[in-house]
Structures are given as C-alpha cells and as structure tokens.
PDB file of N, CA and C in Angstrom:
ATOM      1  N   UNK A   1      16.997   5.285 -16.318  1.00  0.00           N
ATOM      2  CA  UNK A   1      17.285   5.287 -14.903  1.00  0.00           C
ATOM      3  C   UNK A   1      16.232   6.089 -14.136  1.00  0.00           C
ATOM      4  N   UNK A   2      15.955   7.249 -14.698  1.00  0.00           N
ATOM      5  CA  UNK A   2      14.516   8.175 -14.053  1.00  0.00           C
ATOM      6  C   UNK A   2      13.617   7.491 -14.137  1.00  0.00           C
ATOM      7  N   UNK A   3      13.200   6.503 -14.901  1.00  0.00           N
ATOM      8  CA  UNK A   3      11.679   5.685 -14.934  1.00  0.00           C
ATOM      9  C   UNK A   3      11.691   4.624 -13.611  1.00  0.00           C
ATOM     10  N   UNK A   4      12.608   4.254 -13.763  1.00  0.00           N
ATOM     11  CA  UNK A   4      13.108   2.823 -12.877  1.00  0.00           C
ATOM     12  C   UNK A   4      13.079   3.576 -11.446  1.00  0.00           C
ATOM     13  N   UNK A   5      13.551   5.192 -11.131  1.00  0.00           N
ATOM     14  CA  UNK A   5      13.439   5.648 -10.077  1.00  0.00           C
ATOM     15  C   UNK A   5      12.204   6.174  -9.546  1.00  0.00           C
ATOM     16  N   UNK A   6      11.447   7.037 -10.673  1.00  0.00           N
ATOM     17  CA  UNK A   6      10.307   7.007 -10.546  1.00  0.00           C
ATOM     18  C   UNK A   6       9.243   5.937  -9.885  1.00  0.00           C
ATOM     19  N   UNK A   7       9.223   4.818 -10.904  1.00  0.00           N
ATOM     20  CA  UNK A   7       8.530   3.843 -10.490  1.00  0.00           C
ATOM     21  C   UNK A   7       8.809   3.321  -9.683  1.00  0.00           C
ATOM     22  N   UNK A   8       9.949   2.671  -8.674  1.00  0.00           N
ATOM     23  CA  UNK A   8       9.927   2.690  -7.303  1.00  0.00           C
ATOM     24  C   UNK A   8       9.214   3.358  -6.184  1.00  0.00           C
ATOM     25  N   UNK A   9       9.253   4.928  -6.008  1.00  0.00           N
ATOM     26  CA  UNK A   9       9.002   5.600  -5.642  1.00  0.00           C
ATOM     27  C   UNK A   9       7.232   5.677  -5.612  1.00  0.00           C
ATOM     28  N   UNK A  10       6.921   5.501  -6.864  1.00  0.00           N
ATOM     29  CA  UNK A  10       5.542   5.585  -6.720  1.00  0.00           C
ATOM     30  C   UNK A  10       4.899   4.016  -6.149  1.00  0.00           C
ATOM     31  N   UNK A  11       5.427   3.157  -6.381  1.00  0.00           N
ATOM     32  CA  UNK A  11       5.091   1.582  -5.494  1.00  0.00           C
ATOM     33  C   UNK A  11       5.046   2.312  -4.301  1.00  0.00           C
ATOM     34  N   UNK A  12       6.101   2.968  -3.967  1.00  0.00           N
ATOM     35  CA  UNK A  12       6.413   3.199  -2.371  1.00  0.00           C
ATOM     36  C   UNK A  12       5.496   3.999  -1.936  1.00  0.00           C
ATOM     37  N   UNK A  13       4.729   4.569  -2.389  1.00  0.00           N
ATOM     38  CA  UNK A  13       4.066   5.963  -2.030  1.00  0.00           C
ATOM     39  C   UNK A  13       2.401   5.370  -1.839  1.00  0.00           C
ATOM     40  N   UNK A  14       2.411   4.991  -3.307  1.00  0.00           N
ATOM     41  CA  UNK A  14       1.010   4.057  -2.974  1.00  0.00           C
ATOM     42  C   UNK A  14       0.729   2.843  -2.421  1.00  0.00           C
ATOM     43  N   UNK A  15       1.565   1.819  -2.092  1.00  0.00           N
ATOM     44  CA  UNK A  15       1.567   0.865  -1.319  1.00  0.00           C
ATOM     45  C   UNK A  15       1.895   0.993  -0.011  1.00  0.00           C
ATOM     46  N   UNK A  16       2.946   1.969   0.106  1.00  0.00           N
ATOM     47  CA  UNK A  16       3.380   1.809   1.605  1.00  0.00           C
ATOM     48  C   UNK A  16       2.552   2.160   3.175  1.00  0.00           C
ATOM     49  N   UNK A  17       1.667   2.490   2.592  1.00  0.00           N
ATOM     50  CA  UNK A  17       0.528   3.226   4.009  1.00  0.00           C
ATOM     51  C   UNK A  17      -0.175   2.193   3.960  1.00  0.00           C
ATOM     52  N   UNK A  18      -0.776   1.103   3.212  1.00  0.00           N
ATOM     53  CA  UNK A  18      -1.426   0.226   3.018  1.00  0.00           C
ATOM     54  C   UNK A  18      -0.817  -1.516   4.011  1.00  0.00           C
ATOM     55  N   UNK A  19       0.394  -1.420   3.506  1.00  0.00           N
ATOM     56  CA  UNK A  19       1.611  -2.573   4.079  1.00  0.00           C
ATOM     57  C   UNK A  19       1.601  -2.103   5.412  1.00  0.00           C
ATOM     58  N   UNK A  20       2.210  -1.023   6.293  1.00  0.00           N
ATOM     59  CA  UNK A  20       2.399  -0.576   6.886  1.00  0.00           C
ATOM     60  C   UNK A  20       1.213  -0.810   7.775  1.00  0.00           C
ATOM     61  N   UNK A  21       0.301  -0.220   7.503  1.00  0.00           N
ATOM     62  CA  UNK A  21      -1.392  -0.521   8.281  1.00  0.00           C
ATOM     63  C   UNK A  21      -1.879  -1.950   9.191  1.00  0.00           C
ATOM     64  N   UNK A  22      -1.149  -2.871   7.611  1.00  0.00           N
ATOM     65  CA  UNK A  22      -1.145  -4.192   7.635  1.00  0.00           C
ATOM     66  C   UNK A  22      -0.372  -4.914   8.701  1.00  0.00           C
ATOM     67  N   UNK A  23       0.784  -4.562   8.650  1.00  0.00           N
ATOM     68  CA  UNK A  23       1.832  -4.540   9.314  1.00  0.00           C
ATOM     69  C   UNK A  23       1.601  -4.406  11.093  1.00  0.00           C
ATOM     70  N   UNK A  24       1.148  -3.325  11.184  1.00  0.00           N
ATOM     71  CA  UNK A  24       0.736  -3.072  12.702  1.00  0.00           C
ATOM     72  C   UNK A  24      -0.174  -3.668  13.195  1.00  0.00           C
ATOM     73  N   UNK A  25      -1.207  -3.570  12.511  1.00  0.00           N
ATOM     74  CA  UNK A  25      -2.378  -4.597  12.669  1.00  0.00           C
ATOM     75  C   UNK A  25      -2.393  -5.912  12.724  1.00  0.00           C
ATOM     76  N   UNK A  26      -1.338  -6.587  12.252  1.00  0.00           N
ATOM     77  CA  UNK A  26      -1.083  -7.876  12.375  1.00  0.00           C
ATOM     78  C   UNK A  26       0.021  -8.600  13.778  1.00  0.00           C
ATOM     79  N   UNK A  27       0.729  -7.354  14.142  1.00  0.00           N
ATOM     80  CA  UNK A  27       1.209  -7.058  15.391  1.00  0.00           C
ATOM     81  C   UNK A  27       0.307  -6.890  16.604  1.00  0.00           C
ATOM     82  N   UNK A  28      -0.199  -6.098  16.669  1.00  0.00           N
ATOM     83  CA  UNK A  28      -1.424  -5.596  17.405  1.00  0.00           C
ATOM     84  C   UNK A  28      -1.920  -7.578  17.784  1.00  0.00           C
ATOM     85  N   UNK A  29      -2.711  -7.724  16.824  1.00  0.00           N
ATOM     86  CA  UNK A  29      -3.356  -9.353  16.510  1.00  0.00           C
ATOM     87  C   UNK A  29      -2.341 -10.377  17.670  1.00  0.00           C
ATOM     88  N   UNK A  30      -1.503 -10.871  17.305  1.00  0.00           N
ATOM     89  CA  UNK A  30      -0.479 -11.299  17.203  1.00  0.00           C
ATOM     90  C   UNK A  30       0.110 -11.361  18.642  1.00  0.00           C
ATOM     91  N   UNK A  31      -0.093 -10.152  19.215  1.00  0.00           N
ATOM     92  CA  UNK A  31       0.495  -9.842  20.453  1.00  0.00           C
ATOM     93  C   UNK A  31      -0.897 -10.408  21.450  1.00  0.00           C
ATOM     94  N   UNK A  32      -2.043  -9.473  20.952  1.00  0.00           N
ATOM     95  CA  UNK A  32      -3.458 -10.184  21.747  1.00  0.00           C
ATOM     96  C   UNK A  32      -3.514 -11.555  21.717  1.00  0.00           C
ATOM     97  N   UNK A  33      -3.399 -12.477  20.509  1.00  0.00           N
ATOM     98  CA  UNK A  33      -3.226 -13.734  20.298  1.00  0.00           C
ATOM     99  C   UNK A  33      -2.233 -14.327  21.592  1.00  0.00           C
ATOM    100  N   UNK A  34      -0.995 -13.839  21.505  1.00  0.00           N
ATOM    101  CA  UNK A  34       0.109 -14.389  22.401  1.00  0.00           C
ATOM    102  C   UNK A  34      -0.477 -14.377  23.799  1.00  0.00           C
ATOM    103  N   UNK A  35      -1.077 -13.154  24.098  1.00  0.00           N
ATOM    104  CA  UNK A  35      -1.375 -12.837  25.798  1.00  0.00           C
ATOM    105  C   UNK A  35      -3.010 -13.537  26.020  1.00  0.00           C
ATOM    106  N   UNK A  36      -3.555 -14.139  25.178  1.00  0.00           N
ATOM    107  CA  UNK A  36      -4.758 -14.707  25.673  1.00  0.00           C
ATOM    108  C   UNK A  36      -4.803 -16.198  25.223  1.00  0.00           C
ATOM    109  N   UNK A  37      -3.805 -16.628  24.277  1.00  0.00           N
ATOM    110  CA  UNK A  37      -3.579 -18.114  24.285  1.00  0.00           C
ATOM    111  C   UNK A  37      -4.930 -18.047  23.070  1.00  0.00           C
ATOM    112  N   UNK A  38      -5.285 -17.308  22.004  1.00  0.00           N
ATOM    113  CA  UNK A  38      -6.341 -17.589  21.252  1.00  0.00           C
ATOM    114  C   UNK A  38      -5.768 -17.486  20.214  1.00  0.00           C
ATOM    115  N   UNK A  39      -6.015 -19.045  19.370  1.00  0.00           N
ATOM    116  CA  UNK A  39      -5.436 -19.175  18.021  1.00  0.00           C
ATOM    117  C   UNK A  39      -6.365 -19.363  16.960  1.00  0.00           C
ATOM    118  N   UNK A  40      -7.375 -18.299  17.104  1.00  0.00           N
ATOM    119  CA  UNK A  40      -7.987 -18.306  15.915  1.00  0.00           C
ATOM    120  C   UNK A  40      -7.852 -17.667  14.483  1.00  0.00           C
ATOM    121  N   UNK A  41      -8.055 -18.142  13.619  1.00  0.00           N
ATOM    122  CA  UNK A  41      -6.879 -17.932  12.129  1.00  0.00           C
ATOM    123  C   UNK A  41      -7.940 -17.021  11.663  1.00  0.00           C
ATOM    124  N   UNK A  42      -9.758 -16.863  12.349  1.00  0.00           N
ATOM    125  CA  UNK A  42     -10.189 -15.517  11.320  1.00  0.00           C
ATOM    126  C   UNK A  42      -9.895 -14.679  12.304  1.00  0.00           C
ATOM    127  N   UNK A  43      -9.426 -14.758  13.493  1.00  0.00           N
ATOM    128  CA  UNK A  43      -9.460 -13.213  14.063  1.00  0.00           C
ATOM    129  C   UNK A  43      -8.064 -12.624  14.130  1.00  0.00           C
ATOM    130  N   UNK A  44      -6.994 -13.156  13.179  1.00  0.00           N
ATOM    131  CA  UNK A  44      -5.659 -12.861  12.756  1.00  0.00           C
ATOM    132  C   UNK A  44      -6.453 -12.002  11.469  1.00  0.00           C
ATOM    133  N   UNK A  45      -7.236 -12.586  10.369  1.00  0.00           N
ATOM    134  CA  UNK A  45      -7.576 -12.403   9.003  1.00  0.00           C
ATOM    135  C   UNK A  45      -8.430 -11.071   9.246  1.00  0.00           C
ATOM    136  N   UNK A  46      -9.470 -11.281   9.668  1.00  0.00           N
ATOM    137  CA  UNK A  46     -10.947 -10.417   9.418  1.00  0.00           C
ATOM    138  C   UNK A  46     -10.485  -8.763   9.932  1.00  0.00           C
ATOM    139  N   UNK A  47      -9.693  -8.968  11.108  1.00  0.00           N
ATOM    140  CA  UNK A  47      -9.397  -7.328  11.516  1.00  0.00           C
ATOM    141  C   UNK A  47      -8.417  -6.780  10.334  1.00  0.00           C
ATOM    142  N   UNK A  48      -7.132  -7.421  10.130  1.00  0.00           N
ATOM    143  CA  UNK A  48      -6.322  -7.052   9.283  1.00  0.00           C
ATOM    144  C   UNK A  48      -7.007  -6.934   7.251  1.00  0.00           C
ATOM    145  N   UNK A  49      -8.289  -7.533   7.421  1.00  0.00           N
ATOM    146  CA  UNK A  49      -8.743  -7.127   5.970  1.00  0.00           C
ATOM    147  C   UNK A  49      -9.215  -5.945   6.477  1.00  0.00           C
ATOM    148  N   UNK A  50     -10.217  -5.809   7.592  1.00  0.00           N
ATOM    149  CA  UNK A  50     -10.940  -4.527   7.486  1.00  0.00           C
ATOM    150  C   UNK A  50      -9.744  -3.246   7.992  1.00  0.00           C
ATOM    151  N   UNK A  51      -9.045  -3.376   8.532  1.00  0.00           N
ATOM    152  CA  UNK A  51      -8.013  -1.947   8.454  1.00  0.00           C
ATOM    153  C   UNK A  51      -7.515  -1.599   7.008  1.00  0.00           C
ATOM    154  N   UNK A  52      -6.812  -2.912   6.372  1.00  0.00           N
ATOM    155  CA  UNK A  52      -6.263  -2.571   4.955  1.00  0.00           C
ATOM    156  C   UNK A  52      -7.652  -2.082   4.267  1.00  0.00           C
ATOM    157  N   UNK A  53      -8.787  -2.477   4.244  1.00  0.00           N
ATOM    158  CA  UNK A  53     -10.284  -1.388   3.816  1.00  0.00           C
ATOM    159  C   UNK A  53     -10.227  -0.173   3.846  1.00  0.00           C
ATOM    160  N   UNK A  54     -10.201  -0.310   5.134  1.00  0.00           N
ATOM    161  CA  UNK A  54     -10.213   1.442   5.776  1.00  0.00           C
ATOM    162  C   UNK A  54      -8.845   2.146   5.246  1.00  0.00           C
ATOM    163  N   UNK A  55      -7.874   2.115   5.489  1.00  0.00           N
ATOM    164  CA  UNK A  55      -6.617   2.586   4.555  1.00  0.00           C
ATOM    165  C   UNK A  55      -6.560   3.175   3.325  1.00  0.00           C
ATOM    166  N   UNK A  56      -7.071   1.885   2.482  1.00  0.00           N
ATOM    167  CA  UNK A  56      -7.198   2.021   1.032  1.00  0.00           C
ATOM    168  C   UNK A  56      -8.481   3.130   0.589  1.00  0.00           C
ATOM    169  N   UNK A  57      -9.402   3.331   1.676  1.00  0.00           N
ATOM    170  CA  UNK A  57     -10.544   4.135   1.516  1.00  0.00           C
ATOM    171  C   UNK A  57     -10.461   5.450   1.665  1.00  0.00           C
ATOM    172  N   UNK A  58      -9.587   5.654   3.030  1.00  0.00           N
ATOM    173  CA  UNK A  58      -8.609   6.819   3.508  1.00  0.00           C
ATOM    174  C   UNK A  58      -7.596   7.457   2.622  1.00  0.00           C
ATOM    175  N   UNK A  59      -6.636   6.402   1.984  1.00  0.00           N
ATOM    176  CA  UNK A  59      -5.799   6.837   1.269  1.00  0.00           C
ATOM    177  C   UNK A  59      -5.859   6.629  -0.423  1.00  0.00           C
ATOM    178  N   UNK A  60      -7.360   6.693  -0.543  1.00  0.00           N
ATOM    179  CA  UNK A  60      -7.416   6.307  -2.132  1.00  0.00           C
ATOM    180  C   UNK A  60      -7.532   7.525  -2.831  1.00  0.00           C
ATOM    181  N   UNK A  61      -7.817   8.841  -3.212  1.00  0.00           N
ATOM    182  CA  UNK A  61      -7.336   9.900  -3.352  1.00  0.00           C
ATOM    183  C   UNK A  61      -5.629   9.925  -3.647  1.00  0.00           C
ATOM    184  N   UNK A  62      -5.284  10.081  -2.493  1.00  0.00           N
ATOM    185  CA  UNK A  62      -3.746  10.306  -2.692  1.00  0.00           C
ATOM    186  C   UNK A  62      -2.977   9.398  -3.568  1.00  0.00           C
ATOM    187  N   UNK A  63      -3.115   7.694  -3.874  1.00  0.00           N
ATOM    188  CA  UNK A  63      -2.611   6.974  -4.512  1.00  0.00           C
ATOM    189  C   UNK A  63      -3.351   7.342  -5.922  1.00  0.00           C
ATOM    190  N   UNK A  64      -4.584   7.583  -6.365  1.00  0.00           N
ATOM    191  CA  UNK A  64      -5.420   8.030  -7.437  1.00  0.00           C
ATOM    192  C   UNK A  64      -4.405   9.050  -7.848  1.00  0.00           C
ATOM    193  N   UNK A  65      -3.980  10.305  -7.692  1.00  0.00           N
ATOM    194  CA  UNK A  65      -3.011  11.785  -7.769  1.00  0.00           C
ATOM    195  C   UNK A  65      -1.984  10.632  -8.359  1.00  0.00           C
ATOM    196  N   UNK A  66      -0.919  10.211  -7.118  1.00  0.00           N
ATOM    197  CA  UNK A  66       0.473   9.824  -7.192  1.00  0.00           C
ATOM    198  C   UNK A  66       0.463   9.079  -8.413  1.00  0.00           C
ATOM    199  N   UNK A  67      -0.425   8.150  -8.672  1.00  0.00           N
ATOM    200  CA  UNK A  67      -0.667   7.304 -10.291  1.00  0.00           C
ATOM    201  C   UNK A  67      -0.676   7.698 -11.243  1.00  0.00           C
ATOM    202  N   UNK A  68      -1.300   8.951 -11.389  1.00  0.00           N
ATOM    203  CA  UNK A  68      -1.658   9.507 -12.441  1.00  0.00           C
ATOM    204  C   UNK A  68      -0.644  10.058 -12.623  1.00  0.00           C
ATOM    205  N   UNK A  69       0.059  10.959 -11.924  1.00  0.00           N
ATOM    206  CA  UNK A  69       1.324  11.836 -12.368  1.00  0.00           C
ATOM    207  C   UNK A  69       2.501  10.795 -12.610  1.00  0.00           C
ATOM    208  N   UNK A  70       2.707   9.589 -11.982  1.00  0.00           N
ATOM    209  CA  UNK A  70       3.594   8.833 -12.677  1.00  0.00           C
ATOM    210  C   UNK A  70       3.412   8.221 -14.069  1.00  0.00           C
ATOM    211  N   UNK A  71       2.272   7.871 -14.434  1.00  0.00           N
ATOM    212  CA  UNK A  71       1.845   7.416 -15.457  1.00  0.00           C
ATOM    213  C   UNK A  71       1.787   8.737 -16.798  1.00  0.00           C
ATOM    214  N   UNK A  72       1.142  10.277 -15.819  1.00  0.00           N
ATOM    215  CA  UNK A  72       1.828  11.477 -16.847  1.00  0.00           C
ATOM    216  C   UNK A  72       3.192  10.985 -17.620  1.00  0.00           C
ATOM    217  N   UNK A  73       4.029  11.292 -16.672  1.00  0.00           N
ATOM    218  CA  UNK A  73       5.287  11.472 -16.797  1.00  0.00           C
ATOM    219  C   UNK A  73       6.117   9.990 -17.385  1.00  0.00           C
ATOM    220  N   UNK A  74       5.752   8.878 -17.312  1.00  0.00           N
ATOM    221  CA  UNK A  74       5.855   7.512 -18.683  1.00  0.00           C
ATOM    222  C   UNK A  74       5.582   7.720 -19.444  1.00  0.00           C
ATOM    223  N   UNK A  75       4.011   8.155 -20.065  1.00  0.00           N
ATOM    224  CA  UNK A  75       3.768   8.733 -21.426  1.00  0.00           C
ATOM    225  C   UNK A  75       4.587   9.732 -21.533  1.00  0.00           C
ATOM    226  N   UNK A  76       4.718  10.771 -21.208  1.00  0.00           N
ATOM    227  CA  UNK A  76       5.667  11.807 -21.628  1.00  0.00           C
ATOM    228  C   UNK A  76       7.156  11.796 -22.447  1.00  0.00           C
ATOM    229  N   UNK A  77       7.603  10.610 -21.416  1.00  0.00           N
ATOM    230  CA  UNK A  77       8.924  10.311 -21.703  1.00  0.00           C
ATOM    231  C   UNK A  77       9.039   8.935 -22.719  1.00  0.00           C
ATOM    232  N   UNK A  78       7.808   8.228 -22.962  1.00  0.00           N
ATOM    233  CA  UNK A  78       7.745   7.521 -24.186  1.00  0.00           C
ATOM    234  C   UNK A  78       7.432   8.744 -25.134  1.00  0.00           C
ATOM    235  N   UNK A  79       6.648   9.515 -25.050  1.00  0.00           N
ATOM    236  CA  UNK A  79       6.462  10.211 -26.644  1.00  0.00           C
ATOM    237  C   UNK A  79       7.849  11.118 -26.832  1.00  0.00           C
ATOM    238  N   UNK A  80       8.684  11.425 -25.861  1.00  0.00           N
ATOM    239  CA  UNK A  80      10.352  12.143 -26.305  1.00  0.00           C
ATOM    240  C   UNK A  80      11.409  10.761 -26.623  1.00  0.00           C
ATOM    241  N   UNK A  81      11.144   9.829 -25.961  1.00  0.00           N
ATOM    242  CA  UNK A  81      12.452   8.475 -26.834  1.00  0.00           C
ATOM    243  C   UNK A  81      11.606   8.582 -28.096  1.00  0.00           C
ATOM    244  N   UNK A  82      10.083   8.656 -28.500  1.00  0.00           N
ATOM    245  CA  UNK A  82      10.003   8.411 -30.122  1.00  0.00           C
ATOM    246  C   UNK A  82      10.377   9.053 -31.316  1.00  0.00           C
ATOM    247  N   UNK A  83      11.001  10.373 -30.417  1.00  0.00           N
ATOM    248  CA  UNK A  83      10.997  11.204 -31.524  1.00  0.00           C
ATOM    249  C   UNK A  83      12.293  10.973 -32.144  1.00  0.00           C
TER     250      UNK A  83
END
C-alpha cells in the first residue's frame, strides 16, 4: 500500500508542473484563438511545446531529486520483502 502511495505521489510531483504549464498554455492559446478567429493548428502546438521545454528545463533538478528518492526507497523495500 506505501509503494502504490508513494508512487502516485511521485507521478504527481514530477509530472504535475509540467501538465499544469501545458494546461494554461493551451488556455492562454485557445482563448487568443477564440478572440481573433485564428485557427491555426501550429500556433495551438509550437507555443505549448516550447513552454512544456522551458518547464521541464526549469523543473528538471527537482523531478531528477523526487526520482531518485522514490526509486531509493523501491529498492529498499524490495531488498526487506527478500529477506
């Protein structure tokens, strides 16, 4: 049950600033799109890749940490069920 909670938690931690980014940015898009009548499908795409860039560049450190200590703590708790 701690692994299963764990590992949620860490999806959430390292994905969620990333989605989120995405998320607004595609709003942002979306809304400009609506108020200027422009339906172009790369200028929905090209901004929302380069923010999720910038994000992942910003927040790659912190997901690098959060990984590692979850992945600690799996090995850990596989080498105590072996014993």
């Amino acid at each position: 049950m701690m692994i299963g909670r764990e590992t949620l938690l860490s999806v959430l931690f390292t994905i969620g600033p990333v989605l989120g980014a995405a998320l607004v940015a595609g709003l942002v898009i979306g809304i400009f799109q609506a108020a200027t009548s422009i339906n172009e499908s790369t200028l929905a795409f090209v901004p929302k890749l380069i923010v999720v860039f910038i994000v992942l560049a910003l927040s790659g450190p912190f997901m690098i940490v959060t990984l590692s200590g979850f992945f600690q703590t799996i090995f850990s708790e596989i080498g105590r069920v072996n014993q």
